[in-house]
Protein backbone atom coordinates (compact mmCIF):
# COMPACT_ATOMS: atom_id res chain seq x y z
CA UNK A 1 0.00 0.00 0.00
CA UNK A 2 1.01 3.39 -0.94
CA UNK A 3 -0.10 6.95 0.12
CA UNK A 4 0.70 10.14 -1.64
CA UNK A 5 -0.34 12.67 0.71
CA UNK A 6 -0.84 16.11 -1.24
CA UNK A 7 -0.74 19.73 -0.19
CA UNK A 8 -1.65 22.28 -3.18
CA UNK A 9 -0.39 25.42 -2.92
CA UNK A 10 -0.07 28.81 -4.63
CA UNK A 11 2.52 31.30 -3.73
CA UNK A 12 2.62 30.57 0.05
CA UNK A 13 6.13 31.93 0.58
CA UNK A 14 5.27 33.19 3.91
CA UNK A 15 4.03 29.76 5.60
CA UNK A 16 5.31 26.74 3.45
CA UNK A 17 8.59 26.35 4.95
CA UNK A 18 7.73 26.00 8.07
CA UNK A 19 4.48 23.86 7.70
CA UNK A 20 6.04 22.36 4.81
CA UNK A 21 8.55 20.75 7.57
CA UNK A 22 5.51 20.21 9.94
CA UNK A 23 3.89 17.87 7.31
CA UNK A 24 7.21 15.87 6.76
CA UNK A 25 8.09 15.45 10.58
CA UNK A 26 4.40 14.38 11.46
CA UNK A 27 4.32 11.53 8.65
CA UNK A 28 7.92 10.38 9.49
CA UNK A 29 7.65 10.06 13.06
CA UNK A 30 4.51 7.70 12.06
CA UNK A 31 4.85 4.13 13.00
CA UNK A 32 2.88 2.40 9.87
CA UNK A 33 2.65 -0.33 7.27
CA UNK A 34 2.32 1.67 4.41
CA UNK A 35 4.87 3.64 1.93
CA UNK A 36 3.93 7.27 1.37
CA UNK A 37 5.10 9.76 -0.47
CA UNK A 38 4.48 13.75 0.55
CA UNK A 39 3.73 15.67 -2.84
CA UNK A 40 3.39 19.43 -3.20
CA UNK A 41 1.70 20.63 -6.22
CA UNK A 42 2.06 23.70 -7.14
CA UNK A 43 0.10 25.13 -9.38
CA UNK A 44 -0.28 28.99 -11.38
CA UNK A 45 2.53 30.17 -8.81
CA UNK A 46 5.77 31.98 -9.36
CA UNK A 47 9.16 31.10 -10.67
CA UNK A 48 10.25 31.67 -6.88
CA UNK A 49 8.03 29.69 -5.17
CA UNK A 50 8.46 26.51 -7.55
CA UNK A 51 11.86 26.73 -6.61
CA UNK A 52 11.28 27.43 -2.74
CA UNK A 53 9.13 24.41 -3.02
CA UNK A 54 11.48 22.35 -5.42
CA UNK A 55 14.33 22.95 -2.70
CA UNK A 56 12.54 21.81 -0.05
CA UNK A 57 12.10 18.45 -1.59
CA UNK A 58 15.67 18.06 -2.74
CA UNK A 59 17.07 18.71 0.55
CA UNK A 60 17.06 15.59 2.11
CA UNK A 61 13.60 15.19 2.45
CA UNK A 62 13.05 11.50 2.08
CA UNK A 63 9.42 11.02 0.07
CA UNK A 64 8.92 14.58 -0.45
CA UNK A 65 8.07 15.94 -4.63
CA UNK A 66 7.28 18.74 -6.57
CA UNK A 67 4.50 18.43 -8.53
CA UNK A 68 4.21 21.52 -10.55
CA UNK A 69 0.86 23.02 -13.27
CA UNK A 70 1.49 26.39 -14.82
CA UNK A 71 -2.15 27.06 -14.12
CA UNK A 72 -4.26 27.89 -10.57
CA UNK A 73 -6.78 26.44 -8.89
CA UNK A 74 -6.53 24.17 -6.19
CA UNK A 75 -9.22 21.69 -7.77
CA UNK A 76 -7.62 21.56 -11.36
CA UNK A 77 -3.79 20.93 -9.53
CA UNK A 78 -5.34 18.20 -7.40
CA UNK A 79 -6.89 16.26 -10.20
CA UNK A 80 -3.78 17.25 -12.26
CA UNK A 81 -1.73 14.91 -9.96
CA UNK A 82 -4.48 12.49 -9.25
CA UNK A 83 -4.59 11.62 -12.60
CA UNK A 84 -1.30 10.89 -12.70
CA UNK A 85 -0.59 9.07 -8.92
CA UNK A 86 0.46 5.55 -9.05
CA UNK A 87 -0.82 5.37 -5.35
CA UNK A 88 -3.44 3.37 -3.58
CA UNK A 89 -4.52 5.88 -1.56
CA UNK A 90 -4.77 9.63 -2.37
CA UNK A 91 -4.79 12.54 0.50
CA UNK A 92 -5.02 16.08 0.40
CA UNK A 93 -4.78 18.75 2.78
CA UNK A 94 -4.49 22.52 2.86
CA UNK A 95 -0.68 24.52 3.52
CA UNK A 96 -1.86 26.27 6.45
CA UNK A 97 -2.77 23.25 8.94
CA UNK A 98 -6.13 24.65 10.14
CA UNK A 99 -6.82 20.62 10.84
CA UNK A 100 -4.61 19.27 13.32
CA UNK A 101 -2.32 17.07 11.53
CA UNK A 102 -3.05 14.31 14.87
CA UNK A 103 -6.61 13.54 12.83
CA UNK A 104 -4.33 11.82 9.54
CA UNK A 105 -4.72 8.41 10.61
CA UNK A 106 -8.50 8.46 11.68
CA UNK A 107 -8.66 9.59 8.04
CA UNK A 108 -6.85 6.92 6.09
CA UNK A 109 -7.45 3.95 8.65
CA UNK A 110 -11.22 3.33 7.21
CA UNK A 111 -9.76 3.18 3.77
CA UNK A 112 -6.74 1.31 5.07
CA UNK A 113 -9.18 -1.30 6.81
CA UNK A 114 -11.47 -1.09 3.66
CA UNK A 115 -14.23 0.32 5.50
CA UNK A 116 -14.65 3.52 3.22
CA UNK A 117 -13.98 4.53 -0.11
CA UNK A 118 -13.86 8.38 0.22
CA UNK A 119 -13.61 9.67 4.36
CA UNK A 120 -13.26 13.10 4.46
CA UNK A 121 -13.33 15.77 7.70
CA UNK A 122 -15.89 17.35 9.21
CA UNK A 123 -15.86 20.92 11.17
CA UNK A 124 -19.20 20.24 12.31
CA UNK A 125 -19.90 17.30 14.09
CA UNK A 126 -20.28 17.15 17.44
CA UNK A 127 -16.99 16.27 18.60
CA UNK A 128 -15.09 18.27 16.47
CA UNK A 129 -13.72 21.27 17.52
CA UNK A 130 -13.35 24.72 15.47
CA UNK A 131 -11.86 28.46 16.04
CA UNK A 132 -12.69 31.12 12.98
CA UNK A 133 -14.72 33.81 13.08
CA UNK A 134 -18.51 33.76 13.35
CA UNK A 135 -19.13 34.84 9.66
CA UNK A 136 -17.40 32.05 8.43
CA UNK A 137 -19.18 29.53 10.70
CA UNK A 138 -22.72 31.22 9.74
CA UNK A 139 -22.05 30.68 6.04
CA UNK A 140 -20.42 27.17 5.97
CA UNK A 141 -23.43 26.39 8.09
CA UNK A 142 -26.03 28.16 5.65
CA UNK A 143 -24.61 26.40 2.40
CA UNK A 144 -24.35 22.84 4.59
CA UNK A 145 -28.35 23.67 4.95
CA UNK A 146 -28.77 24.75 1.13
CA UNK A 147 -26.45 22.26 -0.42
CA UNK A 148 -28.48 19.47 1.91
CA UNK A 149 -31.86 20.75 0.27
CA UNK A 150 -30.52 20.87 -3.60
CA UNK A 151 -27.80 17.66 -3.52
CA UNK A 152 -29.76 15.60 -1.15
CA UNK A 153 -27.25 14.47 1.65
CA UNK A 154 -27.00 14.25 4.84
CA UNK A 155 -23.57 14.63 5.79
CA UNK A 156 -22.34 17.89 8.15
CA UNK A 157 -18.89 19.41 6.27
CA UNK A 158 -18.35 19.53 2.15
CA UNK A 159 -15.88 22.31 1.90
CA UNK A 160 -13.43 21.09 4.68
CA UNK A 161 -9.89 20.56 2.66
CA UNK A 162 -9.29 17.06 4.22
CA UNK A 163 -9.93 14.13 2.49
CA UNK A 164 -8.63 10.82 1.25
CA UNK A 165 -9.54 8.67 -1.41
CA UNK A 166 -8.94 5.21 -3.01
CA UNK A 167 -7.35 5.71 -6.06
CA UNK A 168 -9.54 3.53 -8.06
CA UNK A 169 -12.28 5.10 -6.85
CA UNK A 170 -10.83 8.39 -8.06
CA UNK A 171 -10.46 7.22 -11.51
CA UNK A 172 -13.90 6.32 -11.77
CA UNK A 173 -15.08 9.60 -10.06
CA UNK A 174 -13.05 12.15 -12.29
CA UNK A 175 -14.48 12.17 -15.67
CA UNK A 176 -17.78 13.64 -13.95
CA UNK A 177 -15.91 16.23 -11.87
CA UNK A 178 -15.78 19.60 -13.72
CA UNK A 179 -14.79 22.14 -11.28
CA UNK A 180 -11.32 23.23 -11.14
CA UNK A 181 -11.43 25.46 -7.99
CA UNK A 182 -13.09 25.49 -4.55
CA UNK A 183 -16.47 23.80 -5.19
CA UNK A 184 -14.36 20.63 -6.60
CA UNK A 185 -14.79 19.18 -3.01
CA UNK A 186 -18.58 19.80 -2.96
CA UNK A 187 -18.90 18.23 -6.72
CA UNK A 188 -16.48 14.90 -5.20
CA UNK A 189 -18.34 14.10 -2.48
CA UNK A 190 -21.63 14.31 -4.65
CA UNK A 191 -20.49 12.58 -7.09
CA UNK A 192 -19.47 9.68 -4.96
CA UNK A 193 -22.63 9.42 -2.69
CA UNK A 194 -24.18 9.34 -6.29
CA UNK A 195 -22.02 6.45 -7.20
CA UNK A 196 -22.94 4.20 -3.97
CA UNK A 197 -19.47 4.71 -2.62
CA UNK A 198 -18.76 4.30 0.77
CA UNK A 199 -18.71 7.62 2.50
CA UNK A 200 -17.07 8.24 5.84
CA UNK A 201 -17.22 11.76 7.76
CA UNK A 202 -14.59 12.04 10.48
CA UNK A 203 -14.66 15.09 13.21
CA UNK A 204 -11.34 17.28 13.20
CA UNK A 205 -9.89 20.07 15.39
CA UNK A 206 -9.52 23.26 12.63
CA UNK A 207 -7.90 26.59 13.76
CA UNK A 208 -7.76 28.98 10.66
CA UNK A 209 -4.60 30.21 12.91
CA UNK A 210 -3.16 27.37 14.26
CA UNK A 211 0.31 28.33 13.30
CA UNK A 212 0.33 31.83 11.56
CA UNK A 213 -1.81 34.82 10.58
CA UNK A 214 -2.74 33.85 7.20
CA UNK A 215 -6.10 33.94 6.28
CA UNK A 216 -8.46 32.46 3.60
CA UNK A 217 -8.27 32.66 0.19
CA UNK A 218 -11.87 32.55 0.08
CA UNK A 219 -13.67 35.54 -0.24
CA UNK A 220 -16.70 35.47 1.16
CA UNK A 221 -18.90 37.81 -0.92
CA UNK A 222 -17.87 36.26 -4.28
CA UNK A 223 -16.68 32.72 -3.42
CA UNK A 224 -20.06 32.42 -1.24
CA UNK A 225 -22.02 33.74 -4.03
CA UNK A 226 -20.32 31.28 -6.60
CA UNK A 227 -20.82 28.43 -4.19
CA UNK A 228 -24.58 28.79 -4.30
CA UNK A 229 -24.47 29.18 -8.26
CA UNK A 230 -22.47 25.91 -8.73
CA UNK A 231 -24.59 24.33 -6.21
CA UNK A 232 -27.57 24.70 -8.39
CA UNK A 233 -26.09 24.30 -11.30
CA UNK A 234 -24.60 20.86 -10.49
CA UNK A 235 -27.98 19.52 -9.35
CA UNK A 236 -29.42 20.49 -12.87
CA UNK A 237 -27.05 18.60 -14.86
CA UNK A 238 -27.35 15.33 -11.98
């Protein structure tokens, strides 16, 4: 069994160092039964950061890569590499840690124990814990409530950028997955309930600080308006 866990980034000189190194102590320190490889893709970013990242993997970082696309978006760079993992099992997580790195093996050991085909984390259930501001938290709760009316699920956290995969799975999954930006996570786990996969929601710690003052990429006036568009739109076309 291998595990390529990914990290997609776009120009994060301030933070990927540091978290960068994070990432690669945590899954080292690991005692497990499984290869893995740690894979940054990097995608619509500058000359500098490619190389910032590139570095980083070439200096002795056992397992680390540089997976680089010349254009953005983080859902077009992971399906980018997805496409072209040889892995068993695919993970991706977001540069700034706002999940506690502690919750990695409650999210691959379903898929590990075949027990789940897609498990991905939750910010809302009731034993997960979660520090950002209150206008985020009112309007990931308002689309969980419109997205539950229009897609017809029942699960608590879409959006959350924590999830792992089987890779087979994934191949069957991607031809129907047209988004190449934020609402790809919405559109996979659709997709997959759709399918009859085996769905597993797992409760995380998230900090949108936990380790520096970066904030979202997402802006909430446009982003959150686009959500509800491509919300609609994908349960038109089924």
């Amino acid at each position: 069994m291998r595990i390529d866990f990914c990290v997609p980034v776009y120009n994060e000189e301030a933070i990927f160092s540091a978290n960068a190194e994070r990432i690669w102590q945590f899954l080292s320190g690991q005692k497990r039964d499984y290869e893995w490889n740690l894979v940054f893709i990097v995608n619509g970013s500058s000359q500098s950061f490619e190389k910032q990242v590139q570095t980083f993997a070439d200096s002795g970082h056992l397992g680390a890569r540089c997976f680089i696309i010349p254009q953005g978006g983080k859902g077009r760079a992971i399906k980018a590499y997805f496409n072209a993992s040889q892995a068993d099992m695919l993970v991706y997580m977001d540069i700034d840690l706002a999940v506690d790195l502690e919750a990695l093996s409650r999210l691959i050991e379903p898929i590990l124990h075949d027990e789940a085909d897609l498990v991905f984390g939750s910010r809302m259930l009731p034993s997960s814990s979660i520090n950002r501001s209150w206008l985020r938290e009112s309007s990931s709760r308002a689309y969980i409530r419109y997205s539950r009316l229009l897609l017809k699920h029942h699960y608590t956290d879409l959006q959350c950028g924590f999830k792992a995969i089987k890779t087979s799975v994934w191949h069957q999954l991607s031809p129907f997955i047209k988004n190449d930006d934020w609402f790809f996570d919405t559109e996979l786990i659709y997709h997959a309930q759709k399918q009859g996969f085996r769905l597993k929601e797992i409760p995380v710690d998230w900090s949108e600080n936990r380790y520096s003052g970066r904030h979202s990429k997402i802006n909430m006036l446009s982003d959150g308006w686009r959500f509800f568009i491509e919300t609609l739109a994908l349960r038109r076309r089924g």
